[in-house]
Protein backbone atom coordinates (compact mmCIF):
# COMPACT_ATOMS: atom_id res chain seq x y z
CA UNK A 1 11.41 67.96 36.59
CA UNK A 2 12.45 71.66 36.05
CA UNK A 3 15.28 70.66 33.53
CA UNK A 4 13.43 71.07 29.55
CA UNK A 5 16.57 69.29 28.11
CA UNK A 6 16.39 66.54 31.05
CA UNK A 7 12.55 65.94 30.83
CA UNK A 8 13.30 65.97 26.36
CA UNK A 9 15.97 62.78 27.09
CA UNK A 10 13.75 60.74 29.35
CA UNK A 11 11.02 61.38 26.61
CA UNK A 12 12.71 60.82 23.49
CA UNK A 13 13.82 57.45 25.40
CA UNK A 14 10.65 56.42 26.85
CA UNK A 15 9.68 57.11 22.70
CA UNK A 16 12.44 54.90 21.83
CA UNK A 17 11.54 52.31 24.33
CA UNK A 18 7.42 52.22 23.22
CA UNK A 19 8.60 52.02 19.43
CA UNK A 20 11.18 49.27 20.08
CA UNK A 21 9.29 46.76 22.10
CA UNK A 22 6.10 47.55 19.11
CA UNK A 23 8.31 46.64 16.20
CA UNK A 24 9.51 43.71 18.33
CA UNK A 25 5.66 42.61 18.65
CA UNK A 26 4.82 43.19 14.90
CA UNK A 27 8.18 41.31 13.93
CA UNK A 28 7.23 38.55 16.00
CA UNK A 29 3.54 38.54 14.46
CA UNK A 30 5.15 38.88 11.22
CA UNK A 31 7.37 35.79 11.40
CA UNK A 32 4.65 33.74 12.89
CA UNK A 33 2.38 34.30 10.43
CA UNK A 34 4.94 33.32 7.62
CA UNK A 35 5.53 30.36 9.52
CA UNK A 36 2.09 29.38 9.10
CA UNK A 37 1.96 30.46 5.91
CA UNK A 38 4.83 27.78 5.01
CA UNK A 39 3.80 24.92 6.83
CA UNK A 40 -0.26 25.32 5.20
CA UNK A 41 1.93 25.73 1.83
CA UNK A 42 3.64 22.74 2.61
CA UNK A 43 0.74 20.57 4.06
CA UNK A 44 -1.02 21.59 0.62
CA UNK A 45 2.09 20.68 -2.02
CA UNK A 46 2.05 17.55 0.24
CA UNK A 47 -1.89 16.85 -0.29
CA UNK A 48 -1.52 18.26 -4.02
CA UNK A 49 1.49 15.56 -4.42
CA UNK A 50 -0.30 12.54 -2.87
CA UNK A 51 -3.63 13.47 -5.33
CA UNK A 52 -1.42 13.07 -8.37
CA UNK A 53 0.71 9.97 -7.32
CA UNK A 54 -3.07 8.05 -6.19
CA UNK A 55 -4.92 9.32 -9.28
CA UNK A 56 -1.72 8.08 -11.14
CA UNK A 57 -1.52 4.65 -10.16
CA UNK A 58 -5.70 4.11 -10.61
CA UNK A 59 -4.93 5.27 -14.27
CA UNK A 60 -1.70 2.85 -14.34
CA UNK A 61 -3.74 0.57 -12.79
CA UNK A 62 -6.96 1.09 -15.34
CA UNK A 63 -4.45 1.31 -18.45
CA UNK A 64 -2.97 -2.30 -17.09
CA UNK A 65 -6.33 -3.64 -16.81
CA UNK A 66 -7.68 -2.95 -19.77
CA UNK A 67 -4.29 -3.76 -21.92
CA UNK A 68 -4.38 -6.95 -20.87
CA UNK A 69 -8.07 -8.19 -21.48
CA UNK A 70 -7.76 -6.77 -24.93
CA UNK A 71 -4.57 -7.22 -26.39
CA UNK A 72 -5.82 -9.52 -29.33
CA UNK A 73 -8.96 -6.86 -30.31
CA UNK A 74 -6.77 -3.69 -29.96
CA UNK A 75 -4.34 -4.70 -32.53
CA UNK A 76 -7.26 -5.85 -34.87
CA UNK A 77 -8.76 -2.31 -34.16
CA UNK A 78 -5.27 -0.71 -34.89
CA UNK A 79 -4.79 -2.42 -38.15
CA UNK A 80 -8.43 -1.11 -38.95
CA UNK A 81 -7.59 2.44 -38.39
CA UNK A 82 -4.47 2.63 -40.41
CA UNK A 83 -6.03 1.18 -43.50
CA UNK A 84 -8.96 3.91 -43.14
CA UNK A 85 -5.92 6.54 -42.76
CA UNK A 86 -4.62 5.32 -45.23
CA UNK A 87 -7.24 5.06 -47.98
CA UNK A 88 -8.21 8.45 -46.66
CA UNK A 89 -4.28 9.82 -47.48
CA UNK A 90 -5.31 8.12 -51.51
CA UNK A 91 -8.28 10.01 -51.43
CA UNK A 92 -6.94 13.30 -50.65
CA UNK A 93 -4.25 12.38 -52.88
CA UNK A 94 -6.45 12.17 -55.82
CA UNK A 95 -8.11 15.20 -54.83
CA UNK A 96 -5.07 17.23 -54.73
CA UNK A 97 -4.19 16.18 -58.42
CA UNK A 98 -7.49 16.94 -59.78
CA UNK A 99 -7.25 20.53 -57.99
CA UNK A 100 -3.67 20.96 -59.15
CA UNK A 101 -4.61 19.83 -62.79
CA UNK A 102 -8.29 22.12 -62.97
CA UNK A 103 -6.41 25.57 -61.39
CA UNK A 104 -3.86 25.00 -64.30
């Protein structure tokens, strides 16, 4: 080729060519990896999902079991605990008007 501005065309478009079919490679890698990137995101929200709904129902399951073989002691146990809370509420009642009657 004796033509300068001749051999600068085929140049510039074999350039062109090299650059284009390298982008189209990298696009292609890029867009492959995000599709693996959302299918292991979405095999992992599915695993994640399936964890909570099992570990869910054992506790539903646990909660049911022991509600109904102690129905009868729990609501002895309750009544227990609010008459401690609430002779613990006198208490700090009597406290609080000994402290309020000393600071004045």
């Amino acid at each position: 080729m004796s033509n300068p501005l001749l051999q600068a065309f085929f140049v510039g478009r074999a350039v062109a060519e090299v650059i284009n079919e390298r982008l189209e490679v990298a696009l292609t890698d890029a867009l492959s990896e995000v599709g693996k990137f959302d299918a292991e995101a979405r095999e992992q929200m599915r695993q994640f999902t399936q964890e909570v709904i099992e570990r869910a129902n054992r506790a539903a399951e646990a909660a049911d079991a022991g509600q109904s073989t102690t129905v009868g002691q729990d609501s002895v146990d309750l009544q227990a605990n609010i008459d401690e809370l609430r002779a613990e509420i006198a208490l700090l009642r009597n406290e609080l008007q000994r402290y309020r009657s000393s600071s004045v």
